[in-house]
N, C-alpha and C. Protein backbone atom coordinates (compact mmCIF):
# COMPACT_ATOMS: atom_id res chain seq x y z
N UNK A 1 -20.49 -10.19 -7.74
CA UNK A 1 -19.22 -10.75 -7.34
C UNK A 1 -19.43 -12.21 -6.96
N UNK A 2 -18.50 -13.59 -7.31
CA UNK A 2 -18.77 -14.80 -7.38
C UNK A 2 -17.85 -14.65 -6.18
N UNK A 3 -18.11 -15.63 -5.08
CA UNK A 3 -16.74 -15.85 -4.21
C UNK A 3 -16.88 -17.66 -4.39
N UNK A 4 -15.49 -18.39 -4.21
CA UNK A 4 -15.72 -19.17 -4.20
C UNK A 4 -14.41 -19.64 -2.99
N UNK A 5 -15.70 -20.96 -2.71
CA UNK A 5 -15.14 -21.22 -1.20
C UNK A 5 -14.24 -22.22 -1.52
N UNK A 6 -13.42 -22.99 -0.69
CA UNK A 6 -12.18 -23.67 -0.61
C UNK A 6 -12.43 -24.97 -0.67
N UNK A 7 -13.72 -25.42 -0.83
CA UNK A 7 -14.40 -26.82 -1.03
C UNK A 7 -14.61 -26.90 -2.63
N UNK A 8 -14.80 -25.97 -3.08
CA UNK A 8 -14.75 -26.42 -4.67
C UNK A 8 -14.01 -26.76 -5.10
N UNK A 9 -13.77 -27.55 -6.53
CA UNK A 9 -12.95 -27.21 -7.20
C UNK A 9 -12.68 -26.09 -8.39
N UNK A 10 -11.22 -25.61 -8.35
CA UNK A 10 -11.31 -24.96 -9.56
C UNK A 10 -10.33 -25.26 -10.69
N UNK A 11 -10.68 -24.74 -11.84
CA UNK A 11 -10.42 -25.34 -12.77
C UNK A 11 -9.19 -24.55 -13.60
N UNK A 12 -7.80 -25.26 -13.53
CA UNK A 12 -6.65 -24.03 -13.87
C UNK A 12 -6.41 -24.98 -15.01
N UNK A 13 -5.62 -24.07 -15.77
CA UNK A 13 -4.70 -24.66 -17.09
C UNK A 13 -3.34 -24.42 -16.31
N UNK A 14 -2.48 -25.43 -16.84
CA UNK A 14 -0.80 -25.37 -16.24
C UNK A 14 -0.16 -24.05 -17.36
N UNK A 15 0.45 -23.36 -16.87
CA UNK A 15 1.09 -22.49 -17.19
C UNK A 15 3.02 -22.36 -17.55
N UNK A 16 3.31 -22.42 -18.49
CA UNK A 16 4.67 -22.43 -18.50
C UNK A 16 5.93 -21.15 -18.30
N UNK A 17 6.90 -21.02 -17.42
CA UNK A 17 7.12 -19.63 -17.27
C UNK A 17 8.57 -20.19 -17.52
N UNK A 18 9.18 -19.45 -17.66
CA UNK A 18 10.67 -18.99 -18.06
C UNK A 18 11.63 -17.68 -17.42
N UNK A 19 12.07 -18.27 -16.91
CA UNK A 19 13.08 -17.25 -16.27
C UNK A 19 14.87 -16.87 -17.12
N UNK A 20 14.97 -15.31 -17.40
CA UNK A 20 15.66 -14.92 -17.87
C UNK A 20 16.46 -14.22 -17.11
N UNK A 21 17.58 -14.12 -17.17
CA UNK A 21 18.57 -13.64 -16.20
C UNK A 21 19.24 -12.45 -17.21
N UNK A 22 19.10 -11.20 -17.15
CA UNK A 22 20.26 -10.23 -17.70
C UNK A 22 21.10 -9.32 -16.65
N UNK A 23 21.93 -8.72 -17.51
CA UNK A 23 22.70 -7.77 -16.55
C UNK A 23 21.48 -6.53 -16.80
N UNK A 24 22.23 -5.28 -15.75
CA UNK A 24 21.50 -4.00 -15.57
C UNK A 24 22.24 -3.56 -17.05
N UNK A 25 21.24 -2.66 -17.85
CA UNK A 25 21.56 -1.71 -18.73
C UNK A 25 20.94 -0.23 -18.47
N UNK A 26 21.61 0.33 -19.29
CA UNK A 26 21.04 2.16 -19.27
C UNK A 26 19.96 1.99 -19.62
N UNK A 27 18.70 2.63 -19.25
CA UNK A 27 17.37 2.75 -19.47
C UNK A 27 16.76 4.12 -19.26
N UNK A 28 17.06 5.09 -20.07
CA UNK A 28 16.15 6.56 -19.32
C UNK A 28 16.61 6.82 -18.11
N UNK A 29 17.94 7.15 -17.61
CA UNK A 29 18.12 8.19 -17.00
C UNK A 29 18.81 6.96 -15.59
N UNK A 30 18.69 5.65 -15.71
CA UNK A 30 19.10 4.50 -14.93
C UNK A 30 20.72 4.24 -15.30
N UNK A 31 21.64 4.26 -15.08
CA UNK A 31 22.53 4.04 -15.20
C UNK A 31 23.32 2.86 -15.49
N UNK A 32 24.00 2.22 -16.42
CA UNK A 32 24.24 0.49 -15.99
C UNK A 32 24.93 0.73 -14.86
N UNK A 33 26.22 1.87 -14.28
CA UNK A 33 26.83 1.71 -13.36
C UNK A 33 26.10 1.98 -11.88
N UNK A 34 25.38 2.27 -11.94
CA UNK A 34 24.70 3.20 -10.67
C UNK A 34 24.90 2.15 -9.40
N UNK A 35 24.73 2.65 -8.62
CA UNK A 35 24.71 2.05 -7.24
C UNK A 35 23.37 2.37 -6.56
N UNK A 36 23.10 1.38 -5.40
CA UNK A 36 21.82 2.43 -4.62
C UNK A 36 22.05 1.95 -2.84
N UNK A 37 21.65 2.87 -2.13
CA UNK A 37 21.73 2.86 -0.77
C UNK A 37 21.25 1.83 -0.41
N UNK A 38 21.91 1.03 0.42
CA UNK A 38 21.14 0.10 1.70
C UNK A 38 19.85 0.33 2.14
N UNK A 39 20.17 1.98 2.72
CA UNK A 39 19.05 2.61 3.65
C UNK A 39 18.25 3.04 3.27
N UNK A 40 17.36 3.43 2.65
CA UNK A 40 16.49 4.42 1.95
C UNK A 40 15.79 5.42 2.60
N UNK A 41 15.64 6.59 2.29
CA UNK A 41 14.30 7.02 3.12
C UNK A 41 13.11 7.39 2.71
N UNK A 42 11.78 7.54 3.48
CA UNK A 42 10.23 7.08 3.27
C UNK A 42 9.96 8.47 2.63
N UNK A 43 9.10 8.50 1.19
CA UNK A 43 9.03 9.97 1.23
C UNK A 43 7.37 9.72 0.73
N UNK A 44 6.77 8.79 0.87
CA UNK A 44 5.28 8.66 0.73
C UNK A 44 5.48 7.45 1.00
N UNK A 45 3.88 7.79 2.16
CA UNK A 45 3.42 6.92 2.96
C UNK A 45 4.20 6.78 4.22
N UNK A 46 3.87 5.56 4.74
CA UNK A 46 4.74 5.47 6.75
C UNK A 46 3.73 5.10 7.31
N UNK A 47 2.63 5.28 7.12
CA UNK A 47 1.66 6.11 8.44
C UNK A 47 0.54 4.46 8.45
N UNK A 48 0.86 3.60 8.19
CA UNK A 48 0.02 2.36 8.68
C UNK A 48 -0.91 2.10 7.47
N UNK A 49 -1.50 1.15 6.91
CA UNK A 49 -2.74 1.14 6.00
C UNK A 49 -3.74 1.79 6.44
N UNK A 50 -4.53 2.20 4.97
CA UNK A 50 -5.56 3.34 5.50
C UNK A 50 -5.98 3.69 4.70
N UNK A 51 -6.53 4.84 4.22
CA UNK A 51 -7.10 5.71 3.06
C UNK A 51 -7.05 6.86 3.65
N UNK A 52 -6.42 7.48 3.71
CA UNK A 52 -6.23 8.97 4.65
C UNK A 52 -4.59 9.30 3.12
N UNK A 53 -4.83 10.73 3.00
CA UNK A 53 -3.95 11.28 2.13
C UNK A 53 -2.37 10.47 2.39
N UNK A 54 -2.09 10.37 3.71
CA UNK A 54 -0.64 10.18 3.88
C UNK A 54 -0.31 8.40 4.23
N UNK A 55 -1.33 8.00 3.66
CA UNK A 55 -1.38 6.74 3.96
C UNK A 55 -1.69 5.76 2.45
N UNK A 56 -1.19 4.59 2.44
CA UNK A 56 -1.65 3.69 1.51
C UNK A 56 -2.57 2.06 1.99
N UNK A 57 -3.17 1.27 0.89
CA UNK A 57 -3.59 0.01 1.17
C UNK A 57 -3.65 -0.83 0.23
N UNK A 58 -2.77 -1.62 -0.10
CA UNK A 58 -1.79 -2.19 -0.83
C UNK A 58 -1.38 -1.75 -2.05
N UNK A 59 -0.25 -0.75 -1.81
CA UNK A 59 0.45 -0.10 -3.09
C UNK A 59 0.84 -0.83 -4.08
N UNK A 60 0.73 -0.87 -5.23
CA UNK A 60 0.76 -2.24 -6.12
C UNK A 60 1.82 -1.38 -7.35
N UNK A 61 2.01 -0.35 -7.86
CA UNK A 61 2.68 0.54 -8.92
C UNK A 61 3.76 1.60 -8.40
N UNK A 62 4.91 1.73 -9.05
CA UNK A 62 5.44 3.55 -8.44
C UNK A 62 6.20 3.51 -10.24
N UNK A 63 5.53 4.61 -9.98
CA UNK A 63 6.50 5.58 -11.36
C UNK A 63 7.00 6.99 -11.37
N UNK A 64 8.28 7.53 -11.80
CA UNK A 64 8.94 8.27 -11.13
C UNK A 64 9.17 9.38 -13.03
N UNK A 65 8.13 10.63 -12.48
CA UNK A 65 8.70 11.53 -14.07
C UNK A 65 9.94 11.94 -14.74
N UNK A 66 10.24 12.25 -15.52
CA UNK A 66 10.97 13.24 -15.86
C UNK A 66 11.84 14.64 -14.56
N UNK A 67 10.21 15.57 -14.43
CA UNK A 67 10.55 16.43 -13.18
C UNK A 67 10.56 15.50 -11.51
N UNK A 68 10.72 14.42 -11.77
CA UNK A 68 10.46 13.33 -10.22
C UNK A 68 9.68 13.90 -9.38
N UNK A 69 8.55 13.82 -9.64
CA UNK A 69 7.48 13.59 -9.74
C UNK A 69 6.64 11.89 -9.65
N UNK A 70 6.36 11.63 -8.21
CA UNK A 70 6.40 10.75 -7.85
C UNK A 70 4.55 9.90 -7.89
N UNK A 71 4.39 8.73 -8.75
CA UNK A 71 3.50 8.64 -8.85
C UNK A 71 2.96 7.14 -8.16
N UNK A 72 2.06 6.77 -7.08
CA UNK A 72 2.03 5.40 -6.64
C UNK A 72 0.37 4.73 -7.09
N UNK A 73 0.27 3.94 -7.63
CA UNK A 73 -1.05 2.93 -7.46
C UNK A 73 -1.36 2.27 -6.49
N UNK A 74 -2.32 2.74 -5.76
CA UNK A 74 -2.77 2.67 -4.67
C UNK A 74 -4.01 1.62 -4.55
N UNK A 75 -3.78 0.53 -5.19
CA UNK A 75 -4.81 -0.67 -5.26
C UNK A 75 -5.92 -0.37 -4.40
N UNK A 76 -6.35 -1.10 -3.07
CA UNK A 76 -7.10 -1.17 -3.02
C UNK A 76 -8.03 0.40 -2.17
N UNK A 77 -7.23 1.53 -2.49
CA UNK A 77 -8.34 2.71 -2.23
C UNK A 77 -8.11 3.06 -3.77
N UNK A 78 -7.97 2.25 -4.58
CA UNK A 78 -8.58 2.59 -6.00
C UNK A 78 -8.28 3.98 -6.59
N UNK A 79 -6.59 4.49 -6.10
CA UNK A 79 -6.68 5.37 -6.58
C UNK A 79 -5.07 6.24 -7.08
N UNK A 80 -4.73 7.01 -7.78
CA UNK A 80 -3.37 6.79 -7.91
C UNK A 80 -2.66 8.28 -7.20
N UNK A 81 -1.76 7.98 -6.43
CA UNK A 81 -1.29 9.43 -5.79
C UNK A 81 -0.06 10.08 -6.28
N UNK A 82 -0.31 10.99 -5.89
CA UNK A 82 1.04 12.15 -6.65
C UNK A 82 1.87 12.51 -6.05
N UNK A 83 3.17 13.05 -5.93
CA UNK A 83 3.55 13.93 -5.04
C UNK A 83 4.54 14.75 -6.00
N UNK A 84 5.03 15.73 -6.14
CA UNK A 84 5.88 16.52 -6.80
C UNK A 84 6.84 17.01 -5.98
N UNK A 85 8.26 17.12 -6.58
CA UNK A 85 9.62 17.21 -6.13
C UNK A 85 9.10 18.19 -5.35
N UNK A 86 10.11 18.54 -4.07
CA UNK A 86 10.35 19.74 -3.32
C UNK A 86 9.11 20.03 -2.27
């Protein structure tokens, strides 16, 4: 592993980005009309950073199945968690 300290320099290329603006469309089961709550509630994780089952450390992914079936990438405990409806 290289670390490099804040006295070097490093060496970037400029990057050009573009921002696109669309409306919401239907996508698999997303609605264009849908609405969503203000409030939400927690149904994985809560419990502080960590590596303990009910806990995460920096969740970086969520993907949600078919049966919802709830899936999160769990960066840095390197690992991806599950939870299944009900």
């Amino acid at each position: 592993m290289t670390t490099i300290s804040s006295t070097e320099p490093i060496m970037t290329i400029p990057i050009t980005t573009t921002t696109v603006s669309s409306s919401v469309t239907h996508d698999k089961g997303i609605c264009a009309t849908a609405t969503w709550a203000q409030n939400g509630q927690t149904v994985a994780g809560g419990n502080g950073s960590g590596s303990e089952l009910n806990q995460f450390d920096r969740p970086f992914g969520l993907f949600v199945d078919e049966n919802q079936t709830i899936y999160v990438a769990d960066r840095s405990n390197e690992r991806i968690m599950k939870w299944k409806r009900g």
